[in-house]
N, C-alpha and C. Protein backbone atom coordinates (compact mmCIF):
# COMPACT_ATOMS: atom_id res chain seq x y z
N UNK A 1 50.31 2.07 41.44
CA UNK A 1 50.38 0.79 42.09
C UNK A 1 50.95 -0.23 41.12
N UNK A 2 52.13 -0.93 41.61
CA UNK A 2 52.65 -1.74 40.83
C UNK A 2 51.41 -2.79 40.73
N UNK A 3 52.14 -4.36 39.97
CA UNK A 3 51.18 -5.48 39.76
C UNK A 3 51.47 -6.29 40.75
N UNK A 4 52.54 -6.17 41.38
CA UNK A 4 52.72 -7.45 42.51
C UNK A 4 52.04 -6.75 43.70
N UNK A 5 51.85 -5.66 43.68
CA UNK A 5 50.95 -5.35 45.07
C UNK A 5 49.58 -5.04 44.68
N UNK A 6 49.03 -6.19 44.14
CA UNK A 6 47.52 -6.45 43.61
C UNK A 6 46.98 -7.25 44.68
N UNK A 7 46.11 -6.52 45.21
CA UNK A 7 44.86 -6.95 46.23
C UNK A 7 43.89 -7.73 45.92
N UNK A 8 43.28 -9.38 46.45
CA UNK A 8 42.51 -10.00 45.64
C UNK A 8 41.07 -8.57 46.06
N UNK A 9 39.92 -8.71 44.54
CA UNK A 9 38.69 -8.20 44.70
C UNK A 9 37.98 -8.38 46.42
N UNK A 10 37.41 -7.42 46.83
CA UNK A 10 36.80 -7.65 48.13
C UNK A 10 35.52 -8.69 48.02
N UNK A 11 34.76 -9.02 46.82
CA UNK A 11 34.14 -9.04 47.24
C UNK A 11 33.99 -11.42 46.87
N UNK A 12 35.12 -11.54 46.64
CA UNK A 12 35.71 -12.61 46.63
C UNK A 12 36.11 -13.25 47.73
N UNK A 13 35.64 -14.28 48.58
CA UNK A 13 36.40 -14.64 49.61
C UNK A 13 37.61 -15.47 49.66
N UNK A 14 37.95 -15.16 50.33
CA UNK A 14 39.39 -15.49 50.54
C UNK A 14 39.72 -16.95 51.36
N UNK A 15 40.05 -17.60 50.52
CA UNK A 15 40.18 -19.53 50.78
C UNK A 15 41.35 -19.69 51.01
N UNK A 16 41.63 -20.27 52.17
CA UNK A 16 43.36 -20.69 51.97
C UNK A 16 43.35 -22.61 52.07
N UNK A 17 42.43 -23.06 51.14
CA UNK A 17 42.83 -24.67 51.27
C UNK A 17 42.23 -24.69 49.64
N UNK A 18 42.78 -25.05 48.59
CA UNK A 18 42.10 -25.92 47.29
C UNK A 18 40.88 -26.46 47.89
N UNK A 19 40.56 -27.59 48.15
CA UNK A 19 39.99 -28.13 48.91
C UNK A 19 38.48 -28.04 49.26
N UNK A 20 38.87 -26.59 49.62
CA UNK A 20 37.43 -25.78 50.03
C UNK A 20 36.98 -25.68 48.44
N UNK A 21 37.57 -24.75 48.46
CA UNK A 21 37.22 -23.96 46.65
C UNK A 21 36.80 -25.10 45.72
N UNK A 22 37.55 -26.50 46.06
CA UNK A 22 37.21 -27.78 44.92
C UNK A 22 35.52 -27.90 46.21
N UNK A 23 35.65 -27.62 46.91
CA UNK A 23 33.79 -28.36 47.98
C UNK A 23 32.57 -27.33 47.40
N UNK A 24 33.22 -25.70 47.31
CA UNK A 24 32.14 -24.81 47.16
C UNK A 24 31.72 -25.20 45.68
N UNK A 25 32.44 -25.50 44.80
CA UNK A 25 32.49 -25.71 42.97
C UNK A 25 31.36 -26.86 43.44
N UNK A 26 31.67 -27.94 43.66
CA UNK A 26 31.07 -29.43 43.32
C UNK A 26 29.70 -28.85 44.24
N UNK A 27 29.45 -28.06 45.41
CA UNK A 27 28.19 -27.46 45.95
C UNK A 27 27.73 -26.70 45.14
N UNK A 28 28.49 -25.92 44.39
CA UNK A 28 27.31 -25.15 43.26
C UNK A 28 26.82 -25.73 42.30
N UNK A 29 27.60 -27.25 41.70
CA UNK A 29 27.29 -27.60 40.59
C UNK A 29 26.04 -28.34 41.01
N UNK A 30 25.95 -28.83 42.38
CA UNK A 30 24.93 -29.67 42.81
C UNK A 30 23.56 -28.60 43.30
N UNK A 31 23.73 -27.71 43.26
CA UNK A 31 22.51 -26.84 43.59
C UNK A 31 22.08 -26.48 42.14
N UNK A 32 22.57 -25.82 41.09
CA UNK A 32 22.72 -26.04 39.89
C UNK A 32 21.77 -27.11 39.13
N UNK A 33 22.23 -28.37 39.74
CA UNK A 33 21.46 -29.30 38.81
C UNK A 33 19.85 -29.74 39.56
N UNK A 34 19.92 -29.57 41.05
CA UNK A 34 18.89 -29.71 41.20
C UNK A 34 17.38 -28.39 41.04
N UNK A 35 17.88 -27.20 40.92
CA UNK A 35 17.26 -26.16 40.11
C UNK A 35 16.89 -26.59 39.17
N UNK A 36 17.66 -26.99 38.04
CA UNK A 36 17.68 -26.92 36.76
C UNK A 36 16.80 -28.50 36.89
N UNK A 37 16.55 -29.00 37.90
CA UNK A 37 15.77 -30.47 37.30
C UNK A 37 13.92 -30.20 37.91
N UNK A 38 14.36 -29.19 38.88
CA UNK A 38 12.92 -28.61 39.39
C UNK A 38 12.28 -27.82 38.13
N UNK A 39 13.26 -27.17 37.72
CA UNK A 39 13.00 -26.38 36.14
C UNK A 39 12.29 -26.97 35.18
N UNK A 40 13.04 -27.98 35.12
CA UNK A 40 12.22 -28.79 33.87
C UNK A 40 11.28 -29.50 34.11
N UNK A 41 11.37 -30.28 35.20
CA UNK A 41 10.07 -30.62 35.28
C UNK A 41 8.28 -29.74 35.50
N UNK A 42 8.91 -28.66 35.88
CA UNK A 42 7.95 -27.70 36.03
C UNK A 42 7.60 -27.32 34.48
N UNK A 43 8.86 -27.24 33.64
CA UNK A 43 8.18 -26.89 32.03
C UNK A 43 7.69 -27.45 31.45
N UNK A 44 7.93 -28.84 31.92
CA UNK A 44 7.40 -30.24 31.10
C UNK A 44 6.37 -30.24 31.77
N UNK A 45 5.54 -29.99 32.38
CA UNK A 45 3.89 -30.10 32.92
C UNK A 45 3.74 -31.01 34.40
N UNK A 46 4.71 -31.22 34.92
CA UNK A 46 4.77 -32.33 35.96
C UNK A 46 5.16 -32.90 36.17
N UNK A 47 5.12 -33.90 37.20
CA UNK A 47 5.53 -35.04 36.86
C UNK A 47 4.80 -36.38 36.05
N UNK A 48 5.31 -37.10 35.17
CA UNK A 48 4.76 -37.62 34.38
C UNK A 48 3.63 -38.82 34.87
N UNK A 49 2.61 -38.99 34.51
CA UNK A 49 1.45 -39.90 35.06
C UNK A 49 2.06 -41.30 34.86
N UNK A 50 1.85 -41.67 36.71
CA UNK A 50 2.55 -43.25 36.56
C UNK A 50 1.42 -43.97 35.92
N UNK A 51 1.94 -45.16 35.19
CA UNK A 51 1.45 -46.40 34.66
C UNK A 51 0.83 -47.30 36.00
N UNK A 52 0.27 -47.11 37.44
CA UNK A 52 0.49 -47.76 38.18
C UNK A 52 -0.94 -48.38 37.61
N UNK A 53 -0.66 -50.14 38.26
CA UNK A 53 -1.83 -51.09 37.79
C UNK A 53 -1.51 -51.62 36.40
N UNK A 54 -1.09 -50.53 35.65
CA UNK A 54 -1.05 -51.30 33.57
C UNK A 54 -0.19 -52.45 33.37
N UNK A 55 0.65 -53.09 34.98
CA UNK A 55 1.15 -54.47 34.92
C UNK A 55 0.24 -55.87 35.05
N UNK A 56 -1.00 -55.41 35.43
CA UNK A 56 -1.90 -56.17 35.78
C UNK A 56 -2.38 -56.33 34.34
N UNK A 57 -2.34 -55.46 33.79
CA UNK A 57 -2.66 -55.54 32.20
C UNK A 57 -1.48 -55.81 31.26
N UNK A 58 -1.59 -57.36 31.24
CA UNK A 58 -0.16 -57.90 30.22
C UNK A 58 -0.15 -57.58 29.17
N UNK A 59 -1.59 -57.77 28.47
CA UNK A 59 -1.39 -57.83 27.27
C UNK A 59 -1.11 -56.73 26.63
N UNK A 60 -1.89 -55.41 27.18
CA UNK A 60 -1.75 -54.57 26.63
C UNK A 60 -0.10 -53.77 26.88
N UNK A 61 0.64 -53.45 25.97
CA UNK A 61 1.84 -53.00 26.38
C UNK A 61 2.12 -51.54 27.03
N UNK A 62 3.21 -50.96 28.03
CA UNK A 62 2.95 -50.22 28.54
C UNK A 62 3.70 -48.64 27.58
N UNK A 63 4.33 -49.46 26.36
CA UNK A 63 4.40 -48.57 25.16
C UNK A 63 3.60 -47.86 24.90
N UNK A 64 2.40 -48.48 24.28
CA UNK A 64 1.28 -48.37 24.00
C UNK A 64 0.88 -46.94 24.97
N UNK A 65 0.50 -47.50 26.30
CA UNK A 65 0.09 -45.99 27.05
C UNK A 65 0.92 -44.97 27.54
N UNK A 66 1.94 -44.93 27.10
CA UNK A 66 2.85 -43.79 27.19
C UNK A 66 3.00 -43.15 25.46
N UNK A 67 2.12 -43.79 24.72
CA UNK A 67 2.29 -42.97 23.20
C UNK A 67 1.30 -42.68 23.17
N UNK A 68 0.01 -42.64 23.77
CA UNK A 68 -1.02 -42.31 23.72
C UNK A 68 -1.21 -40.76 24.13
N UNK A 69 -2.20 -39.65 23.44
CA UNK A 69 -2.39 -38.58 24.52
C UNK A 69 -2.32 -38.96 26.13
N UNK A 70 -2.28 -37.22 27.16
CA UNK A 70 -2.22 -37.84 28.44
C UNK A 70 -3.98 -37.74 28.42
N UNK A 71 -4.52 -37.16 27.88
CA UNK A 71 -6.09 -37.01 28.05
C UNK A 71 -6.37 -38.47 28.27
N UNK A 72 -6.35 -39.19 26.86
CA UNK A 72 -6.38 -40.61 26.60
C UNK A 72 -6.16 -41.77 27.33
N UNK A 73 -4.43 -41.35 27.90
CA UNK A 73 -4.14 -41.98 29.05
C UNK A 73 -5.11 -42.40 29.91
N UNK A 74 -5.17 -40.86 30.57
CA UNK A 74 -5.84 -40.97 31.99
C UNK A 74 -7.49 -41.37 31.91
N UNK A 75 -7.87 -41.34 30.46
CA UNK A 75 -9.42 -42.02 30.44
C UNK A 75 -8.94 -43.67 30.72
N UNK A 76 -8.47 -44.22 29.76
CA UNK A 76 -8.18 -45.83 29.95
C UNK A 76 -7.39 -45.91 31.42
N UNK A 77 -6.85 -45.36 32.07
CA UNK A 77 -5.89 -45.92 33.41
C UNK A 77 -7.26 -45.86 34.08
N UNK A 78 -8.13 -44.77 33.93
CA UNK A 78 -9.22 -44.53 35.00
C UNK A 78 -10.06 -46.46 35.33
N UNK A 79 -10.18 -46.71 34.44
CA UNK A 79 -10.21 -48.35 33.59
C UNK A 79 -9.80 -49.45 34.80
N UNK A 80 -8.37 -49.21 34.58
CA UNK A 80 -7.29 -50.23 35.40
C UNK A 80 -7.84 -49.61 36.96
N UNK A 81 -7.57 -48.34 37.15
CA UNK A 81 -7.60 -47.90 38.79
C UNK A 81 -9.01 -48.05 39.60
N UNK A 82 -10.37 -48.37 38.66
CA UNK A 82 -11.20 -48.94 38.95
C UNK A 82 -11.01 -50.21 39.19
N UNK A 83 -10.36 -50.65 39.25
CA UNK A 83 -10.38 -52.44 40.04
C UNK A 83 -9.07 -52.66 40.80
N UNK A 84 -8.19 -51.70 40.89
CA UNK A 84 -7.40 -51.33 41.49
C UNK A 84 -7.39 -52.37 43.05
N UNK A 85 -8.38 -52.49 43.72
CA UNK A 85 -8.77 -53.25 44.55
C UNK A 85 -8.97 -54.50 44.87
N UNK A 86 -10.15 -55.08 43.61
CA UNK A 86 -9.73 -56.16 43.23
C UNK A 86 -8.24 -56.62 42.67
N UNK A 87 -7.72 -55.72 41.51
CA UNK A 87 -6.57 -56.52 41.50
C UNK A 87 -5.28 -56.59 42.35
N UNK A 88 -5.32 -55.96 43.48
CA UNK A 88 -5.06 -56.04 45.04
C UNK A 88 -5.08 -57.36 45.76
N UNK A 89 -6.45 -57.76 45.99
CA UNK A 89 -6.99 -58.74 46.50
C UNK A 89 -6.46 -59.95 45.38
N UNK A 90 -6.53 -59.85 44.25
CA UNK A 90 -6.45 -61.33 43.16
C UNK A 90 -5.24 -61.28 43.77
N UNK A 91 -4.25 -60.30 43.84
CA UNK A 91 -2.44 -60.64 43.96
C UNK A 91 -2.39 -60.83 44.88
N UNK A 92 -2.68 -60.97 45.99
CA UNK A 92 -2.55 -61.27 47.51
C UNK A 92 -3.01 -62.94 47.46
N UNK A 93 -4.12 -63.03 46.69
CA UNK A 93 -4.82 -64.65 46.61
C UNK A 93 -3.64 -65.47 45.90
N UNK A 94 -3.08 -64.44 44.68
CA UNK A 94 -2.28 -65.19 44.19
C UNK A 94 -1.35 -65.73 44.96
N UNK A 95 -0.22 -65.06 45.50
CA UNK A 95 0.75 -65.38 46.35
C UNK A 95 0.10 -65.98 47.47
N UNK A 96 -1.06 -66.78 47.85
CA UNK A 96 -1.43 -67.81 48.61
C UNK A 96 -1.24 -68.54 48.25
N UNK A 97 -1.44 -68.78 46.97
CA UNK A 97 -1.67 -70.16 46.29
C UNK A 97 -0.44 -70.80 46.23
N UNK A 98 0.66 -70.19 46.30
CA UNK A 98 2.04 -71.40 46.50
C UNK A 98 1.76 -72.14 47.88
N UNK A 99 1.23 -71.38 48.73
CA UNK A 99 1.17 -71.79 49.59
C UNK A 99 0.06 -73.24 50.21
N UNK A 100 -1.17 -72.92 49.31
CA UNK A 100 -2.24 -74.09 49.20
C UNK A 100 -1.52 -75.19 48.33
N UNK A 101 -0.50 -74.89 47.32
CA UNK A 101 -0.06 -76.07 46.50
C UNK A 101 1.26 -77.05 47.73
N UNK A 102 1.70 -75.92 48.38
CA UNK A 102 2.58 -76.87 49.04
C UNK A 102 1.84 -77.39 50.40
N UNK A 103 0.93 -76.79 50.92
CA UNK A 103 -0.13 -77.79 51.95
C UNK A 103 -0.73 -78.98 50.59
N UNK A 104 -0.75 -78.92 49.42
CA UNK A 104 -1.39 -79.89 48.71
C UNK A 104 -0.49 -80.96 48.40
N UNK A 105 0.81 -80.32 48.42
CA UNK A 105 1.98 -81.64 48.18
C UNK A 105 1.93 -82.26 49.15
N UNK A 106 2.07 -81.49 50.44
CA UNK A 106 2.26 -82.26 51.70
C UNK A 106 0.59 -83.26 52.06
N UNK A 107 -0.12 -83.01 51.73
CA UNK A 107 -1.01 -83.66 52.57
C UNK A 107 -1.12 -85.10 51.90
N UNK A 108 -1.48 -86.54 53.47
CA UNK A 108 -1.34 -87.37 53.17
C UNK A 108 -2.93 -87.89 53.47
N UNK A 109 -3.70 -88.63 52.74
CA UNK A 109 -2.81 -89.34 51.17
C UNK A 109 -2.55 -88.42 50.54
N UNK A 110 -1.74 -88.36 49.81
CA UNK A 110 -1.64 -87.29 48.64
C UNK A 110 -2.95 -87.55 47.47
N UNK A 111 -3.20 -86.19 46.93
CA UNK A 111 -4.24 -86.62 46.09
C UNK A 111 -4.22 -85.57 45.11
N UNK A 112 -3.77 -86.04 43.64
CA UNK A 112 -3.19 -85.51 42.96
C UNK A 112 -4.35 -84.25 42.52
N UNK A 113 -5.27 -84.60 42.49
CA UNK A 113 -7.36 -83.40 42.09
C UNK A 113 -6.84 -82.63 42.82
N UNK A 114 -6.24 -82.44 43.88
CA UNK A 114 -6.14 -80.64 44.83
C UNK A 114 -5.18 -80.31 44.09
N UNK A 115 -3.94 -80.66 44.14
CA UNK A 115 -2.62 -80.06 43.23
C UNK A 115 -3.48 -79.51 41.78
N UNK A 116 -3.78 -80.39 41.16
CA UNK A 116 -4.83 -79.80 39.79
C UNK A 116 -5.45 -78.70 40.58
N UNK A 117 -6.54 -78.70 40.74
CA UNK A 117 -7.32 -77.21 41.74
C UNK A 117 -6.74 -76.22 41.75
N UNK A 118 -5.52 -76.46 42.93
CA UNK A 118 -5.04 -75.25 43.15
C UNK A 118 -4.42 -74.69 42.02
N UNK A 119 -3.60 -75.66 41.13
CA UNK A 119 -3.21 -75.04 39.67
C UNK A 119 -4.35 -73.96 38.94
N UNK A 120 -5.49 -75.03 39.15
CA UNK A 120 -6.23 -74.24 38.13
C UNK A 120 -6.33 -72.77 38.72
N UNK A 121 -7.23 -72.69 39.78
CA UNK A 121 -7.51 -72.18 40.60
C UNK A 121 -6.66 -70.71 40.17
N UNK A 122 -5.11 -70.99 40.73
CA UNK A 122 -4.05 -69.90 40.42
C UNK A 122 -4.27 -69.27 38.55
N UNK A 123 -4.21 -70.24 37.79
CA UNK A 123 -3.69 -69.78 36.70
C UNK A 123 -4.91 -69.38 35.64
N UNK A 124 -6.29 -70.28 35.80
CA UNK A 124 -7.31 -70.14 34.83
C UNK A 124 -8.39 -69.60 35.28
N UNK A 125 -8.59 -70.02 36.16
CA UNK A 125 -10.00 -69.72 37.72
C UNK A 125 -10.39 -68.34 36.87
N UNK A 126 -11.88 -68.06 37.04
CA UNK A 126 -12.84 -67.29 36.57
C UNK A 126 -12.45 -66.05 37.64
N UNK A 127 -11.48 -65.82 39.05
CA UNK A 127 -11.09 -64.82 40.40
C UNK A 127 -9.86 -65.23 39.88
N UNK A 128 -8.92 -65.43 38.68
CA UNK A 128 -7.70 -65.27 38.71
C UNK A 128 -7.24 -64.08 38.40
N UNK A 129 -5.92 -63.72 39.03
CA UNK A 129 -5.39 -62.35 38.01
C UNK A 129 -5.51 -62.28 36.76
N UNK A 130 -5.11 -63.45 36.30
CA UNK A 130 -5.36 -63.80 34.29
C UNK A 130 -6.39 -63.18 33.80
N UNK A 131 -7.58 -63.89 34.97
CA UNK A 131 -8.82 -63.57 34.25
C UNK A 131 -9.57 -62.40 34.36
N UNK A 132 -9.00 -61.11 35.50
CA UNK A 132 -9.56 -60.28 35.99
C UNK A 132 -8.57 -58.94 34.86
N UNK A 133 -7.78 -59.29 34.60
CA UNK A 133 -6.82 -58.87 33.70
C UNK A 133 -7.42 -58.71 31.99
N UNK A 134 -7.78 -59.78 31.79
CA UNK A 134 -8.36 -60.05 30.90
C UNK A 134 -9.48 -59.18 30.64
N UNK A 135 -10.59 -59.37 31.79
CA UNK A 135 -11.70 -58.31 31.34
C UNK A 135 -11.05 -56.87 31.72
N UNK A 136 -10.37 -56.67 32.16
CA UNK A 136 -9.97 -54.99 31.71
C UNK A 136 -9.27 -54.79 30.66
N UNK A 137 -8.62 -55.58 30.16
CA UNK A 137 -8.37 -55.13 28.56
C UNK A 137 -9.48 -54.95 27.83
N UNK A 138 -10.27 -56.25 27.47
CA UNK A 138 -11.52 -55.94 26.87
C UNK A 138 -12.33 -54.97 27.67
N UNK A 139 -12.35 -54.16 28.80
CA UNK A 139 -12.78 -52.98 28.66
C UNK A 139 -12.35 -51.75 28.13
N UNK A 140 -10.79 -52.01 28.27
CA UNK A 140 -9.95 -51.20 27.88
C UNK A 140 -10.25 -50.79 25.91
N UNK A 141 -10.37 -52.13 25.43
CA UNK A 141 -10.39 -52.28 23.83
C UNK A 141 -11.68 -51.88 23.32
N UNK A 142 -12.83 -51.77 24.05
CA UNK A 142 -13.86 -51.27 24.03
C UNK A 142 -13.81 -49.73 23.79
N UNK A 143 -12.70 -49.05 24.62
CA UNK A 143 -12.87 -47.44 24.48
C UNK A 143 -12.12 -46.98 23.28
N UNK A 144 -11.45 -47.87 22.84
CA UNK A 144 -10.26 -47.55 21.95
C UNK A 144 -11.03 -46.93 20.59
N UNK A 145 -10.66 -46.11 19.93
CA UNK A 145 -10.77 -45.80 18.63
C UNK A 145 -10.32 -46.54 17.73
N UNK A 146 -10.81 -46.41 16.44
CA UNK A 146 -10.15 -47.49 15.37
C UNK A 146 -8.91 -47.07 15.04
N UNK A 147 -8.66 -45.84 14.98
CA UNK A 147 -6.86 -45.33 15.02
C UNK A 147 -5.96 -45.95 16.24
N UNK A 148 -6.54 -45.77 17.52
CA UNK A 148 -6.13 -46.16 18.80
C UNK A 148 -5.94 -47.85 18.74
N UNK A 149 -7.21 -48.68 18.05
CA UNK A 149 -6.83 -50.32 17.93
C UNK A 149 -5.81 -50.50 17.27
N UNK A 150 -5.50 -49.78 16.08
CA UNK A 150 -3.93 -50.21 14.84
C UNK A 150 -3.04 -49.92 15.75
N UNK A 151 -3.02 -48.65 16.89
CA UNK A 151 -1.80 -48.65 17.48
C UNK A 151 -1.45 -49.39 18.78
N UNK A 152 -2.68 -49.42 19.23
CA UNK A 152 -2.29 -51.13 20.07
C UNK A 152 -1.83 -51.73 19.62
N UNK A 153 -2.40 -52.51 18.13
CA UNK A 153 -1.83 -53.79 17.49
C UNK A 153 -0.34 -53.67 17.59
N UNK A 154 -0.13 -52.80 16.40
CA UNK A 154 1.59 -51.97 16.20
C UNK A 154 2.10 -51.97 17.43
N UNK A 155 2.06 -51.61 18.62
CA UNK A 155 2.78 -52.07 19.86
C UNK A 155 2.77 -53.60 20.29
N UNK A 156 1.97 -54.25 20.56
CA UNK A 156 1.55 -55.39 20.60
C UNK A 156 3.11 -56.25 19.40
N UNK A 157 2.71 -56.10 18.48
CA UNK A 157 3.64 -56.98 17.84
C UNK A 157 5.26 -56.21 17.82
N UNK A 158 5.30 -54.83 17.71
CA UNK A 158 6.68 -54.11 18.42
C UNK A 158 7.08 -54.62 19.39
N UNK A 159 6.18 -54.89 20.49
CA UNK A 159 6.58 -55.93 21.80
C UNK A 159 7.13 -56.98 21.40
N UNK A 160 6.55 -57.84 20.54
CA UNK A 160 6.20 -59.41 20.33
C UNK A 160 8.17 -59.18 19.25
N UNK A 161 7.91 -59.00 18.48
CA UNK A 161 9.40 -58.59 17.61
C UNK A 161 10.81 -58.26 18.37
N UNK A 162 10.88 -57.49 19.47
CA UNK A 162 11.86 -56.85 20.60
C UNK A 162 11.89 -58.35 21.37
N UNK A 163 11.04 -58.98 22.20
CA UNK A 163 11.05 -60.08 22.79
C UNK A 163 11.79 -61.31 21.91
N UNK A 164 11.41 -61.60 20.86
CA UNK A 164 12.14 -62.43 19.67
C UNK A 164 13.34 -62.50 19.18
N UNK A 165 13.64 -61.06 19.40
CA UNK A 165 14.98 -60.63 19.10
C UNK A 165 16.08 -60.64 20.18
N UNK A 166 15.40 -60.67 21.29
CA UNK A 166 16.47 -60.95 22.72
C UNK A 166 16.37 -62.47 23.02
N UNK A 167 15.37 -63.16 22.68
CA UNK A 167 15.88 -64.62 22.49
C UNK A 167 17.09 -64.76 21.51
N UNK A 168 16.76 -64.45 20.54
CA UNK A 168 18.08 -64.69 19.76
C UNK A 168 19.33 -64.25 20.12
N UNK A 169 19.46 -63.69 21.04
CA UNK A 169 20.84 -63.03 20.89
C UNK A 169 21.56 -63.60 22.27
């Protein structure tokens, strides 16, 4: 058998558009990557434990609990997801309160003690997010180890340094 009467392999199908052959390529590469991302995440242990709630917690940075063991983690989040509810309810109160300040602008006479109030109310109030925030850190700082407090700190001012540095620039 000469070479010009070469038969493509049988077990190759037979495409008569580029087209296709460029659709089946970019379909394998896309089956490909989503394998290969089920893959890894399966080797890597999961999917990774959300931070949900650790925004309610300012101070503490969310550096901080992603360098931590996940054991560790999930003891302190247990922390945050216990008030999970309350701090539900504070953020819902919160986003009222624009709303009590602008019934407070509007109302006549005007009287400047409600505008104060509702300020306070929102930002310092003993039922503020601030303040409900607040005592879960200090519960949070309570569990911490004395290795675990230096590396709060060290995040804490890693934060504070990164923030400083994007002002400047």
């Amino acid at each position: 058998m000469s070479d010009n009467n070469k038969q493509p392999a049988q077990w190759l199908p037979q495409l008569r558009s580029r087209w296709w052959t460029a659709l089946l390529g970019l379909s394998l590469m896309a089956n490909l990557l989503i394998i290969g991302l089920a893959a890894g995440a399966t080797w890597k242990g999961g999917r990774d434990a959300r931070l949900a709630g650790a925004s309610y917690v300012q101070l503490v940075p969310r550096s901080f609990f992603r360098d931590i063991s996940s054991e560790r983690r999930d003891v302190l989040m247990q922390i945050v997801r216990g008030h999970r509810d309350d701090l539900r309810d504070l953020r819902k109160a919160a986003d009222g309160a624009s709303l009590k300040l602008a019934d407070a602008l509007e109302k006549e006479p005007f009287v400047l003690d409600d505008v104060r109030k509702t300020v306070s109310d929102f930002s310092t109030g003993t039922e503020s997010l601030a303040a409900k925030g607040g005592d879960i850190v200090v519960q949070i700082v309570t569990q911490l180890s004395p290795q675990e407090r230096k590396q709060l700190a060290a995040a804490i001012r890693d934060r504070d340094s990164r923030g400083r540095k994007k002002e400047r620039d």
